[in-house]
PDB file of N, CA and C in Angstrom:
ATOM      1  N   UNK A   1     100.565 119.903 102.619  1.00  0.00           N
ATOM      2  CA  UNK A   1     101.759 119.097 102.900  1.00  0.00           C
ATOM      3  C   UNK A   1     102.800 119.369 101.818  1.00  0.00           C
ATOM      4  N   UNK A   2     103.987 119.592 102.177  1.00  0.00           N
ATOM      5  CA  UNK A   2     104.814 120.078 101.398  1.00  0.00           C
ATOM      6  C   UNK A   2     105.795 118.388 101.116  1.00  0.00           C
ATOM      7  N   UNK A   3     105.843 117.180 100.916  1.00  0.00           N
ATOM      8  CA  UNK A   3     106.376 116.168 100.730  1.00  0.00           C
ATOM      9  C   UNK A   3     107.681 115.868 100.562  1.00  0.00           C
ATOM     10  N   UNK A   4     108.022 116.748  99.964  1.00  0.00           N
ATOM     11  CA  UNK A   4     109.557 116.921  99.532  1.00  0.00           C
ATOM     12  C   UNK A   4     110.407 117.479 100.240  1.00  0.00           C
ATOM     13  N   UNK A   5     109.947 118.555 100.833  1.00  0.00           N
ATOM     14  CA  UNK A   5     110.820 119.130 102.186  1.00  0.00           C
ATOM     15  C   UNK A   5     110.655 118.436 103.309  1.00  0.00           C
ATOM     16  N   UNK A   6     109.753 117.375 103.045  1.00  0.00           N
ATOM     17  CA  UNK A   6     109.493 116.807 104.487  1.00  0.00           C
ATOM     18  C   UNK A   6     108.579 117.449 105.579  1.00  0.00           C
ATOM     19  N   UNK A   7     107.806 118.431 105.263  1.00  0.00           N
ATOM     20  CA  UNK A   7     107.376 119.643 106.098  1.00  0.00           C
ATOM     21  C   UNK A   7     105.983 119.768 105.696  1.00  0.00           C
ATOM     22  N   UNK A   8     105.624 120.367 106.817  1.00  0.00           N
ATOM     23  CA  UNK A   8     103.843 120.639 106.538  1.00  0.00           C
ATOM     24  C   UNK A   8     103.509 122.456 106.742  1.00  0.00           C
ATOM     25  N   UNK A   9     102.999 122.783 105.335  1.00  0.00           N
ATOM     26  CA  UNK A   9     103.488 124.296 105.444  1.00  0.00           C
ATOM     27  C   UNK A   9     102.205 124.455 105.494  1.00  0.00           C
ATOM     28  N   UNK A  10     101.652 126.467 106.090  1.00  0.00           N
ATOM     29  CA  UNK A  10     100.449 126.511 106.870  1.00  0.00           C
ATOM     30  C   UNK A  10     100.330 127.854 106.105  1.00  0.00           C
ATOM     31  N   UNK A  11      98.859 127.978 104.895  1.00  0.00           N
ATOM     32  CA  UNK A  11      98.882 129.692 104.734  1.00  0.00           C
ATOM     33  C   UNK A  11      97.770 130.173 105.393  1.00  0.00           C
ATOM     34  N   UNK A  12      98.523 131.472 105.940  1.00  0.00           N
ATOM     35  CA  UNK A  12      97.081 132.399 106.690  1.00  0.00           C
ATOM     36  C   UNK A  12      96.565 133.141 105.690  1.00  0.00           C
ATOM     37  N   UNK A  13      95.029 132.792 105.933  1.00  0.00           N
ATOM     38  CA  UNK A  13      94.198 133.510 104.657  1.00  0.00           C
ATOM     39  C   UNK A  13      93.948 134.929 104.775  1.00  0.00           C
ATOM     40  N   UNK A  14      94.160 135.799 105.799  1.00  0.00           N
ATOM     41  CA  UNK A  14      94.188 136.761 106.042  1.00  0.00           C
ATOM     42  C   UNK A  14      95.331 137.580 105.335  1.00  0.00           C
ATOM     43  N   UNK A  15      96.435 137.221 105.811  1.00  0.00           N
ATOM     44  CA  UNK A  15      98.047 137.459 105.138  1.00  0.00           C
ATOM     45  C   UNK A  15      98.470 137.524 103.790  1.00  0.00           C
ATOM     46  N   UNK A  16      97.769 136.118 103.243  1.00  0.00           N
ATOM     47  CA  UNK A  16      98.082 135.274 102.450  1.00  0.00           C
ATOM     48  C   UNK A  16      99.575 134.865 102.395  1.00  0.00           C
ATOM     49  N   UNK A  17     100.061 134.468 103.835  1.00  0.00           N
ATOM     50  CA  UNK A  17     101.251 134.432 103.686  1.00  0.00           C
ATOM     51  C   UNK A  17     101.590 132.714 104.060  1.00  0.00           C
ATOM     52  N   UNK A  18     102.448 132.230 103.437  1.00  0.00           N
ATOM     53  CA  UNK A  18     103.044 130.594 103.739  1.00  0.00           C
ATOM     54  C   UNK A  18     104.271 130.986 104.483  1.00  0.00           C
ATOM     55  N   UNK A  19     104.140 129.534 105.470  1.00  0.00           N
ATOM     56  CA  UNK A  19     105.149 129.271 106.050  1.00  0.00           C
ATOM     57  C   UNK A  19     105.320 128.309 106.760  1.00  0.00           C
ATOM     58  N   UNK A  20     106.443 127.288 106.997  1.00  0.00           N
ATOM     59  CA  UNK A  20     106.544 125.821 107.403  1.00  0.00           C
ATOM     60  C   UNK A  20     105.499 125.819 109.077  1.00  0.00           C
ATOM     61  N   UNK A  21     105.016 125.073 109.004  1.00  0.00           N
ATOM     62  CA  UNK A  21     104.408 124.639 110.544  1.00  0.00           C
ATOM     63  C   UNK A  21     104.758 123.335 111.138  1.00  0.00           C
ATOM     64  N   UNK A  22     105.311 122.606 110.339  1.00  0.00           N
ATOM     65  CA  UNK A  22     105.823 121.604 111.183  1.00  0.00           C
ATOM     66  C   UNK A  22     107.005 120.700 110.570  1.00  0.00           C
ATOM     67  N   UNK A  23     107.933 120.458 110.799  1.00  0.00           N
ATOM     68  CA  UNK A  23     108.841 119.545 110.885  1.00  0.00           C
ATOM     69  C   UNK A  23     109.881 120.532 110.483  1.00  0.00           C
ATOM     70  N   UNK A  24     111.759 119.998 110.369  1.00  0.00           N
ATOM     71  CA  UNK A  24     112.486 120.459 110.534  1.00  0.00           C
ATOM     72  C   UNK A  24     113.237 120.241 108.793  1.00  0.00           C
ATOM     73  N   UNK A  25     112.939 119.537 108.274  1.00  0.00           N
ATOM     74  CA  UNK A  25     113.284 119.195 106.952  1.00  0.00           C
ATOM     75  C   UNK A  25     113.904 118.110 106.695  1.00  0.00           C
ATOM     76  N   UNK A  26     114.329 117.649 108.268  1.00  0.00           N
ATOM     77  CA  UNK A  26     115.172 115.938 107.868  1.00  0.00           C
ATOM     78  C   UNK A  26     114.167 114.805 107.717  1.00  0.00           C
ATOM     79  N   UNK A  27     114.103 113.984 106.612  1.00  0.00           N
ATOM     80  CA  UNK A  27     113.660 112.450 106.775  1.00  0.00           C
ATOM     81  C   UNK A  27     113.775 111.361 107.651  1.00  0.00           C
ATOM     82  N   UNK A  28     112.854 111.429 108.475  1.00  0.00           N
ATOM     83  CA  UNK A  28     112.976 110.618 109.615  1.00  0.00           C
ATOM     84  C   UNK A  28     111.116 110.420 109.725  1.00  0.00           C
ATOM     85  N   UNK A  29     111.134 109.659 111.001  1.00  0.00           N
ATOM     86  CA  UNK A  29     109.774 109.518 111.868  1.00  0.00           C
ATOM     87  C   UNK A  29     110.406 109.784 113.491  1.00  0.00           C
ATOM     88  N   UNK A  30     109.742 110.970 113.643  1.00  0.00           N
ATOM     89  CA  UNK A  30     110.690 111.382 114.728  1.00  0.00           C
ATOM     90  C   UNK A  30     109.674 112.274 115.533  1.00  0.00           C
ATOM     91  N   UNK A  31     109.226 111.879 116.905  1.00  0.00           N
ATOM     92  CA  UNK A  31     108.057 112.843 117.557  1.00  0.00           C
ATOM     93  C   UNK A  31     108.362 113.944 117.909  1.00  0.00           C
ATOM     94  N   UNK A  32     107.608 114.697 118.556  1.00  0.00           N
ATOM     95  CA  UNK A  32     108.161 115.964 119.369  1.00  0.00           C
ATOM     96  C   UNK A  32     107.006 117.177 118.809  1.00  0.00           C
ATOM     97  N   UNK A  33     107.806 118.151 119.117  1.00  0.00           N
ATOM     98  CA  UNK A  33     107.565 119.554 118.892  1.00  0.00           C
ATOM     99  C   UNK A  33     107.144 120.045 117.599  1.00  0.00           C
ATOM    100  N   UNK A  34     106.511 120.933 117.316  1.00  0.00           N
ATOM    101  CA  UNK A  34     106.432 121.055 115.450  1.00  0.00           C
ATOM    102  C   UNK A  34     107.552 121.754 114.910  1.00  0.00           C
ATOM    103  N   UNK A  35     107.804 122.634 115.565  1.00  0.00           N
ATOM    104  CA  UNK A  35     109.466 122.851 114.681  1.00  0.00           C
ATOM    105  C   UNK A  35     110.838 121.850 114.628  1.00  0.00           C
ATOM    106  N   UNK A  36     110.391 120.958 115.291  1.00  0.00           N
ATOM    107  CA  UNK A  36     111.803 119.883 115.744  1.00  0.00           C
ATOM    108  C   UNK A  36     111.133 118.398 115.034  1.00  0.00           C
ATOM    109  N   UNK A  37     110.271 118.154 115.020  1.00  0.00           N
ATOM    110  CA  UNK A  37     109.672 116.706 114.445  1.00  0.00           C
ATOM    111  C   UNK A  37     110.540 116.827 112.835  1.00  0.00           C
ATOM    112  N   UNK A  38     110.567 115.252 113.327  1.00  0.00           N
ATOM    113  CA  UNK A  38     111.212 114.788 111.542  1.00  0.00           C
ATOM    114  C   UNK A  38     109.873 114.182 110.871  1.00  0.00           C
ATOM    115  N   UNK A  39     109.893 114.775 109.551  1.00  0.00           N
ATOM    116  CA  UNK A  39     108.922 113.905 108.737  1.00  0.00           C
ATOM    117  C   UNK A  39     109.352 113.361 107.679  1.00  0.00           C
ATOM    118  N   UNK A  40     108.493 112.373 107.078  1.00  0.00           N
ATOM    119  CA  UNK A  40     109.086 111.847 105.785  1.00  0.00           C
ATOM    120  C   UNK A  40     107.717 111.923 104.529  1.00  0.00           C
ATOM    121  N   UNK A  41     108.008 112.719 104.268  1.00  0.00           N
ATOM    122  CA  UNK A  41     106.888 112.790 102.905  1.00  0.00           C
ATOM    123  C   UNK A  41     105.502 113.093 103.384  1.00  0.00           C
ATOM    124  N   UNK A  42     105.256 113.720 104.215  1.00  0.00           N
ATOM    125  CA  UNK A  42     103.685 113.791 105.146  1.00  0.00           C
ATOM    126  C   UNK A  42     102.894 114.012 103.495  1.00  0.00           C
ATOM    127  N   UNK A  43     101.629 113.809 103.138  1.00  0.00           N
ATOM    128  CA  UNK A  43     101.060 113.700 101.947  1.00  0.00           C
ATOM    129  C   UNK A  43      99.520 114.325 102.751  1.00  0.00           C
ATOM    130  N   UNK A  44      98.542 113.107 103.040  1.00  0.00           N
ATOM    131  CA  UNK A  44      97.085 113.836 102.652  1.00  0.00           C
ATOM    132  C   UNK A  44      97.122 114.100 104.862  1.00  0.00           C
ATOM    133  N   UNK A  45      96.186 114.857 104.535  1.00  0.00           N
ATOM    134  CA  UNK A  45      95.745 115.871 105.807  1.00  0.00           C
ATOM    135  C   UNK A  45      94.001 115.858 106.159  1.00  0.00           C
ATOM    136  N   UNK A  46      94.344 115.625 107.023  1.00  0.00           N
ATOM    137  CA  UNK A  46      92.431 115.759 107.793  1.00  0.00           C
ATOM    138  C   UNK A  46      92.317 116.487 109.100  1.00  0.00           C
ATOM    139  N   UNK A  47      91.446 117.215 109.324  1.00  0.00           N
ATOM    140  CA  UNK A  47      91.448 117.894 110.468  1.00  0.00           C
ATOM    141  C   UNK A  47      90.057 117.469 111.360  1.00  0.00           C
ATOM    142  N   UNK A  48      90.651 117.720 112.907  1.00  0.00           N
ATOM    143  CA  UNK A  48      89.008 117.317 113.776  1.00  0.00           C
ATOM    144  C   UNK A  48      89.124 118.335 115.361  1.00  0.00           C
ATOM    145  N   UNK A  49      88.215 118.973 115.625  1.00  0.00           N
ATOM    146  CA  UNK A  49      88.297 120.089 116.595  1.00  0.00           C
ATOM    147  C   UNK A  49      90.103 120.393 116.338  1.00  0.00           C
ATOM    148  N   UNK A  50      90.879 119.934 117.418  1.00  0.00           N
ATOM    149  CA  UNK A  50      92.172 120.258 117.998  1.00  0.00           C
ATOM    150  C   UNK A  50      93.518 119.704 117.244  1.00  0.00           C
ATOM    151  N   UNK A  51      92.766 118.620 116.479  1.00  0.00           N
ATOM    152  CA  UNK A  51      93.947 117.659 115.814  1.00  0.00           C
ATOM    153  C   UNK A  51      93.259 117.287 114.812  1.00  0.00           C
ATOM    154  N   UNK A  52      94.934 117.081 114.131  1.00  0.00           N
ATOM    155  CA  UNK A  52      95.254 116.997 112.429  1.00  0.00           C
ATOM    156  C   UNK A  52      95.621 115.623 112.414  1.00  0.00           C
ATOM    157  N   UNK A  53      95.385 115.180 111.455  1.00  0.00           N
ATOM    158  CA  UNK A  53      95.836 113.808 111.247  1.00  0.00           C
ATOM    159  C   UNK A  53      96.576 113.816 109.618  1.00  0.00           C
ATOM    160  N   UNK A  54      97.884 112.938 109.993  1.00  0.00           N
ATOM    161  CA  UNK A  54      98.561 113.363 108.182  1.00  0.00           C
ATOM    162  C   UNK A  54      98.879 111.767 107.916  1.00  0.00           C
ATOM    163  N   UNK A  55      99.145 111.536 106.962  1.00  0.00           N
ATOM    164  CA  UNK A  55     100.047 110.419 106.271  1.00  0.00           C
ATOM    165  C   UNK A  55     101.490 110.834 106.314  1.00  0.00           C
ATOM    166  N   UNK A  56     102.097 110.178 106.765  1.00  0.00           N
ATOM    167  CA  UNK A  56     103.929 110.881 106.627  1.00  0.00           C
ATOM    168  C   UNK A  56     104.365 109.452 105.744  1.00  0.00           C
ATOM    169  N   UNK A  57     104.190 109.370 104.301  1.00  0.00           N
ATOM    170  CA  UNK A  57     103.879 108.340 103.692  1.00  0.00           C
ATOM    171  C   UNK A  57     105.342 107.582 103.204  1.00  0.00           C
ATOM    172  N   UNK A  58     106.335 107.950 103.343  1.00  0.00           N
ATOM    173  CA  UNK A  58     107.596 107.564 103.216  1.00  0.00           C
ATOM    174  C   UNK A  58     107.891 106.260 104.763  1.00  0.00           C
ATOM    175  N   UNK A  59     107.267 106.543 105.288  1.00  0.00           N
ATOM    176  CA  UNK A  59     107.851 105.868 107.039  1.00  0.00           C
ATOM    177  C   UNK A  59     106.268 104.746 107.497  1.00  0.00           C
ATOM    178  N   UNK A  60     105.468 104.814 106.092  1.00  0.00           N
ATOM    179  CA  UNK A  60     104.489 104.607 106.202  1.00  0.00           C
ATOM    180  C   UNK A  60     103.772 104.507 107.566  1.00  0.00           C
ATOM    181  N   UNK A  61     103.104 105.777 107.877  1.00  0.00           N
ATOM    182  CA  UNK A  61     102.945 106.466 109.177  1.00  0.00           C
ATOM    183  C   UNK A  61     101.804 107.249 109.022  1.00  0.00           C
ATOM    184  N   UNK A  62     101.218 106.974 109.848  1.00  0.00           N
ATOM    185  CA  UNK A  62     100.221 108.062 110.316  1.00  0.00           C
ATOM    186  C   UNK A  62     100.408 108.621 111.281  1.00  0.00           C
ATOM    187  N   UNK A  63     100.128 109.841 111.561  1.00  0.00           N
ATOM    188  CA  UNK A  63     100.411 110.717 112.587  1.00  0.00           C
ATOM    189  C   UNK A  63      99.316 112.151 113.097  1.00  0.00           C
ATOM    190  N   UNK A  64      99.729 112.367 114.390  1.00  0.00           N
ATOM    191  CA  UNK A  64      98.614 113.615 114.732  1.00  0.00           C
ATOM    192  C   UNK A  64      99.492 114.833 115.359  1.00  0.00           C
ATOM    193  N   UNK A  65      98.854 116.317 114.873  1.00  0.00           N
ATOM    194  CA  UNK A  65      99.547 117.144 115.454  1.00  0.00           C
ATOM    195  C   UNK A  65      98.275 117.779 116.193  1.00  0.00           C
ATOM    196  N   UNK A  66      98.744 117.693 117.421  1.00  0.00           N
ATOM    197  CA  UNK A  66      97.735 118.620 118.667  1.00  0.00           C
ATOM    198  C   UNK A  66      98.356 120.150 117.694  1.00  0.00           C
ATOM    199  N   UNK A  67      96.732 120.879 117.544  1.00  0.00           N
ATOM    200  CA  UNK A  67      96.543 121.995 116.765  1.00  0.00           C
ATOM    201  C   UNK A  67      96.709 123.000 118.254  1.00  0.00           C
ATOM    202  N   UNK A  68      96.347 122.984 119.565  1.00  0.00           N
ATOM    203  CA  UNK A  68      96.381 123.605 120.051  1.00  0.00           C
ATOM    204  C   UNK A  68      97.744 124.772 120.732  1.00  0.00           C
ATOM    205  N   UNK A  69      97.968 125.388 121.583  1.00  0.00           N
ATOM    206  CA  UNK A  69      99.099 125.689 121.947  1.00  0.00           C
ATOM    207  C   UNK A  69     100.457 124.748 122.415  1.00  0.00           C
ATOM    208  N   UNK A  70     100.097 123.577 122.951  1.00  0.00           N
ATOM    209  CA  UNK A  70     100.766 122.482 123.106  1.00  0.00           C
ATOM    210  C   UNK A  70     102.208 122.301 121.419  1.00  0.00           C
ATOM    211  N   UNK A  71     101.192 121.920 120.526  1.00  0.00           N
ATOM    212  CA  UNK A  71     101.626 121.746 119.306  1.00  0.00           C
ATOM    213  C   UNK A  71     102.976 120.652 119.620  1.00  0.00           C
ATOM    214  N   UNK A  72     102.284 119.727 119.580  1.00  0.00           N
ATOM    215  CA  UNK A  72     103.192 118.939 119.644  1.00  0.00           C
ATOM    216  C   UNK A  72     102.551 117.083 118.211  1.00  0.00           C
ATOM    217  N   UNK A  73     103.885 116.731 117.775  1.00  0.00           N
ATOM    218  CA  UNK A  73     103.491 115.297 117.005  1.00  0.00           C
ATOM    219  C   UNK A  73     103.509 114.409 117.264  1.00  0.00           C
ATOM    220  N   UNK A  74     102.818 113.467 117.345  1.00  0.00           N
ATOM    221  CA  UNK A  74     102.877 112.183 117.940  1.00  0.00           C
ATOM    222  C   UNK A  74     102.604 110.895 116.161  1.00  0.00           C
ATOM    223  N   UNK A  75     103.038 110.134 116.597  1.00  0.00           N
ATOM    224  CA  UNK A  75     103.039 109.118 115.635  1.00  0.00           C
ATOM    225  C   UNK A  75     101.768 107.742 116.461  1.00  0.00           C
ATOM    226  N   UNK A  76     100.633 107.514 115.419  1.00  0.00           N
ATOM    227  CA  UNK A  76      99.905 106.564 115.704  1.00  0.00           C
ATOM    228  C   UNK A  76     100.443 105.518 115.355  1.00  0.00           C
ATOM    229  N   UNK A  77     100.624 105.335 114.076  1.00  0.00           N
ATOM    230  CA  UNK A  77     100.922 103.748 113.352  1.00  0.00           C
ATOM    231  C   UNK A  77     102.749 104.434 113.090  1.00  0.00           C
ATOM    232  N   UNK A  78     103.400 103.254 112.228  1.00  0.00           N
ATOM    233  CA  UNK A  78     104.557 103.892 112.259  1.00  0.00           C
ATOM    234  C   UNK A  78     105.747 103.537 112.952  1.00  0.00           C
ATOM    235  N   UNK A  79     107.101 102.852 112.369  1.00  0.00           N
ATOM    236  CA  UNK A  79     108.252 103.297 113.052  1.00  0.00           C
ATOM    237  C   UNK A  79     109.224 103.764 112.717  1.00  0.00           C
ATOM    238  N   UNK A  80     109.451 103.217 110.932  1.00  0.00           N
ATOM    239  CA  UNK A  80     110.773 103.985 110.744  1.00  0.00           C
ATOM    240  C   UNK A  80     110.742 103.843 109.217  1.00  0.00           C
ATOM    241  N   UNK A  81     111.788 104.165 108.435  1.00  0.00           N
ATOM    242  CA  UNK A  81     111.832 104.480 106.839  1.00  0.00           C
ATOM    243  C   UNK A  81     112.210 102.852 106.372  1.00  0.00           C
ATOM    244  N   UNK A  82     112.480 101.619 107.260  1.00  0.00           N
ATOM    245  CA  UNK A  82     112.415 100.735 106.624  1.00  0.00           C
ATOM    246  C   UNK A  82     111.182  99.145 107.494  1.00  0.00           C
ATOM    247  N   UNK A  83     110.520 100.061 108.170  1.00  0.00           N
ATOM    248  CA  UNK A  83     109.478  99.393 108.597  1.00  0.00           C
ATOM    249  C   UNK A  83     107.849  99.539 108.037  1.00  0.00           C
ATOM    250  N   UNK A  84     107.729  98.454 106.840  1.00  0.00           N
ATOM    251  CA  UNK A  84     106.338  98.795 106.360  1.00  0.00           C
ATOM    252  C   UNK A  84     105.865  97.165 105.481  1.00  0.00           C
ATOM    253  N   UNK A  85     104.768  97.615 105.302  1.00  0.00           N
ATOM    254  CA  UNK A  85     104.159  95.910 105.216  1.00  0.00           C
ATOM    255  C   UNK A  85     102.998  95.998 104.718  1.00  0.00           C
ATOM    256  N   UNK A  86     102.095  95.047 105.129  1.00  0.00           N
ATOM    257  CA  UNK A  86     100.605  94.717 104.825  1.00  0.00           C
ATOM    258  C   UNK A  86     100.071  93.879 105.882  1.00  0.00           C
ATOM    259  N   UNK A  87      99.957  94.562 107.122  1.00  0.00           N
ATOM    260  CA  UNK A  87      99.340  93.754 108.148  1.00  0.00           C
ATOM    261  C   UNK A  87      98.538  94.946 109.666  1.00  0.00           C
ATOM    262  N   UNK A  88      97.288  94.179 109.137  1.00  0.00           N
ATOM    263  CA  UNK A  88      96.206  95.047 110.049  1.00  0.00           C
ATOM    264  C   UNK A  88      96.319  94.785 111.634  1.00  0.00           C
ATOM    265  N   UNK A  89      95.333  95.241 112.459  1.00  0.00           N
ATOM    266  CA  UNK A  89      95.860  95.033 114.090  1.00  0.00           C
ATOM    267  C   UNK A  89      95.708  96.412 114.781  1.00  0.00           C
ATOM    268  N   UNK A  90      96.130  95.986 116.062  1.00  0.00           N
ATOM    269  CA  UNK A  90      96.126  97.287 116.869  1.00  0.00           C
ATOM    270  C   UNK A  90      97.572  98.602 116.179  1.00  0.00           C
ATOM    271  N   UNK A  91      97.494  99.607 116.551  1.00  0.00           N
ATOM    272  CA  UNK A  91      98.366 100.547 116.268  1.00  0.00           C
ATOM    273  C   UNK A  91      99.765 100.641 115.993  1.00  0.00           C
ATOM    274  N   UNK A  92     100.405  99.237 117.472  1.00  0.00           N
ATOM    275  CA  UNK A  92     101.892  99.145 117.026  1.00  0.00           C
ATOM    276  C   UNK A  92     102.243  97.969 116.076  1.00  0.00           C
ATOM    277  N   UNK A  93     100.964  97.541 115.645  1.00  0.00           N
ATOM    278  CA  UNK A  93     100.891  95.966 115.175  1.00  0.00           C
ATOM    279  C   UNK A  93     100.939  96.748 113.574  1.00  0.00           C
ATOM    280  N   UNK A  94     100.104  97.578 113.401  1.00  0.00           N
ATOM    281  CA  UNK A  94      99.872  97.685 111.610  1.00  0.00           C
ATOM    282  C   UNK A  94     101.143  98.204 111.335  1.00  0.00           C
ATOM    283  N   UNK A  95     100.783  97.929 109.776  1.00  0.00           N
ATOM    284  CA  UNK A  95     102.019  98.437 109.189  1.00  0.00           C
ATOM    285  C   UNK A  95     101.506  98.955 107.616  1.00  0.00           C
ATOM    286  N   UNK A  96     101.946  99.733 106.664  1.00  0.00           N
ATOM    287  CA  UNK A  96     101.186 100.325 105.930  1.00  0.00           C
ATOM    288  C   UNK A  96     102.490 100.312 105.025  1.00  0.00           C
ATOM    289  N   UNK A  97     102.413 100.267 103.630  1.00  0.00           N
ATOM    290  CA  UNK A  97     103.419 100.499 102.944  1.00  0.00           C
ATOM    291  C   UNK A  97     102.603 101.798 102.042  1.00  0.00           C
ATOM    292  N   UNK A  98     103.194 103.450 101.935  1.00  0.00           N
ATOM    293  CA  UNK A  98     102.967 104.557 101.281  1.00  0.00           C
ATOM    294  C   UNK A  98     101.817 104.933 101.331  1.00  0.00           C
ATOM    295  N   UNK A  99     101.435 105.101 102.653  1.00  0.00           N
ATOM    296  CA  UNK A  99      99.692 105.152 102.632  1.00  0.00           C
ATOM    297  C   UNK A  99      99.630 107.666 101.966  1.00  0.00           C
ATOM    298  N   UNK A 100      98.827 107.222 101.205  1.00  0.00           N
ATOM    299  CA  UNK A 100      98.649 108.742 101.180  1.00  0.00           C
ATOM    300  C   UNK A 100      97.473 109.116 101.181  1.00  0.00           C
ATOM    301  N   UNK A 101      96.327 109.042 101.148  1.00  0.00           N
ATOM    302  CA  UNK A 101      94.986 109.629 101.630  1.00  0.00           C
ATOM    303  C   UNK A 101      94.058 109.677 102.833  1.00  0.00           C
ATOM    304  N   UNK A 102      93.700 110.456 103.425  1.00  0.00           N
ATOM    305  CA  UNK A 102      93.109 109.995 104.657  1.00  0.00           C
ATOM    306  C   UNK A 102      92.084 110.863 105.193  1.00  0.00           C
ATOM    307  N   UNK A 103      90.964 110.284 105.432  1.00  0.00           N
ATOM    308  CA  UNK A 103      89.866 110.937 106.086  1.00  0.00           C
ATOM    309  C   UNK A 103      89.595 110.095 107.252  1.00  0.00           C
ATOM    310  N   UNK A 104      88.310 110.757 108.158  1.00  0.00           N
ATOM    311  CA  UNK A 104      87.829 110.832 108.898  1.00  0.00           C
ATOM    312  C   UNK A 104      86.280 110.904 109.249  1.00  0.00           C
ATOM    313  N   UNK A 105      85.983 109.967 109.726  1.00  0.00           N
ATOM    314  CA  UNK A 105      84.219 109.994 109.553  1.00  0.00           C
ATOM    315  C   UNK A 105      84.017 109.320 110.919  1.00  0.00           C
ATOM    316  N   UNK A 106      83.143 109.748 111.320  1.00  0.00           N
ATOM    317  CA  UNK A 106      82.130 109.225 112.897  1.00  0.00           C
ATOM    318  C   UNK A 106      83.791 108.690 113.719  1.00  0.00           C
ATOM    319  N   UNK A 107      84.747 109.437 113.546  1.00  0.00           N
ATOM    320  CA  UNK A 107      86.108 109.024 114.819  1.00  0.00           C
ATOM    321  C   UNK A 107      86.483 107.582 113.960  1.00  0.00           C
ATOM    322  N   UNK A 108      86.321 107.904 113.177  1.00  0.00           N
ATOM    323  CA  UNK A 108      87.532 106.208 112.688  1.00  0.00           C
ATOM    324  C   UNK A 108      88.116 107.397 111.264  1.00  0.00           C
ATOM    325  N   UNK A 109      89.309 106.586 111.529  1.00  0.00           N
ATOM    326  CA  UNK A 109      90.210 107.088 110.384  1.00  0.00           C
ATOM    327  C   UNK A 109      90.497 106.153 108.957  1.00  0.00           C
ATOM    328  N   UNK A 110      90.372 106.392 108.012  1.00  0.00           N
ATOM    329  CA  UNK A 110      90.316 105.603 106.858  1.00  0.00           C
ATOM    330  C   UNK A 110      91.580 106.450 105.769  1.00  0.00           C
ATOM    331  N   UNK A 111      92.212 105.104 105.816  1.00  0.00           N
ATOM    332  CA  UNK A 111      93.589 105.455 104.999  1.00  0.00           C
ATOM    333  C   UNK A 111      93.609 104.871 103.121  1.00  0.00           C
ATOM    334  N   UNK A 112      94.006 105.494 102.580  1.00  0.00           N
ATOM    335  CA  UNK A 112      94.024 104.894 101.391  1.00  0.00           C
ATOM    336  C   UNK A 112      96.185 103.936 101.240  1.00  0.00           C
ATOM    337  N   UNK A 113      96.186 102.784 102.012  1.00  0.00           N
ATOM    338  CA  UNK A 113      97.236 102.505 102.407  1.00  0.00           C
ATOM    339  C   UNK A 113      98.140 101.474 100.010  1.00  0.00           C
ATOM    340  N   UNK A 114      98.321 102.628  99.472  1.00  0.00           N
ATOM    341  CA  UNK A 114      99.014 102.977  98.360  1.00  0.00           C
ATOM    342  C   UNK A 114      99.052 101.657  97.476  1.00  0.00           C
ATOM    343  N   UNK A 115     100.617 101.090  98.363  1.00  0.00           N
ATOM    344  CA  UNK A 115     101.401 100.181  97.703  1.00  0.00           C
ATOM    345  C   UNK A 115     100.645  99.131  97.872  1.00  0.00           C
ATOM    346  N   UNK A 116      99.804  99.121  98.904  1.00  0.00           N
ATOM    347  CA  UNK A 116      99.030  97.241  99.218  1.00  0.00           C
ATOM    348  C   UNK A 116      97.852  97.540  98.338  1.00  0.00           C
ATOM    349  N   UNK A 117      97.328  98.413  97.936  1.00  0.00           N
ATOM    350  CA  UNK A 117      95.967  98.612  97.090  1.00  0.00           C
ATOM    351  C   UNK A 117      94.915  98.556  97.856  1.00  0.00           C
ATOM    352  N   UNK A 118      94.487  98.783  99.203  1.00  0.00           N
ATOM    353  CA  UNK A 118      93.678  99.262  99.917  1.00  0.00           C
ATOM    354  C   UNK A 118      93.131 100.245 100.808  1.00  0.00           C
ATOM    355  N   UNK A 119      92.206 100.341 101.123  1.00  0.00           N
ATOM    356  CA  UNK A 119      91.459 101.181 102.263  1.00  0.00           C
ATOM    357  C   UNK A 119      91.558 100.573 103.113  1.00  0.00           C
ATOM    358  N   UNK A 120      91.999 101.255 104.440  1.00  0.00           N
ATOM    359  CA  UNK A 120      92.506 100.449 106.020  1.00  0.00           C
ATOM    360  C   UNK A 120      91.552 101.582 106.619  1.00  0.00           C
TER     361      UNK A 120
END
């Protein structure tokens, strides 16, 4: 995750070459396409078969990019650069203030959500 550009950059180990894979460089929370999605600070990264799961930790957001040809972003939790909190719930209900770590175990996702001082 590149944070500062807003962008999630991808090296091929073959190549050894870098280069942006997803977002466009503006600060936003913004779905879509991987060259057209807005991100805001995407931070820690987890991967599972087809999809990635990131922190876009500025918009306090979690989000998934279908790895496949599709390649497209979708936002799980998340709405905007001044929507964030400390309150658990279904998906459009939470709210996360600077979450940046995140794994994945048996299909549940576990966030290290920053500013509130917990694991969600």
């Amino acid at each position: 995750a590149m944070a500062g550009f807003h962008q999630i950059w991808a090296l091929d180990l073959e190549s050894e070459e870098v280069r942006p894979y997803a977002g466009n460089g503006r600060e936003r929370i913004e779905d879509g396409p991987l060259a057209e999605v807005e991100l805001a600070q995407p931070s820690g990264i987890v991967a599972d078969d087809n999809v990635s799961y990131f922190t876009d930790s500025e918009t306090g957001a979690i989000r998934s990019a279908d790895l496949t040809r599709a390649g497209v972003v979708t936002s799980i939790v998340g709405q905007d650069l001044l929507t964030f909190g400390d309150v658990d719930g279904s998906a459009d209900e939470v709210r996360l203030q600077y979450p940046l770590g995140i794994d994945l175990h048996n299909g549940i996702l576990y966030i290290t959500d920053t500013h509130n001082n917990k694991v969600k």
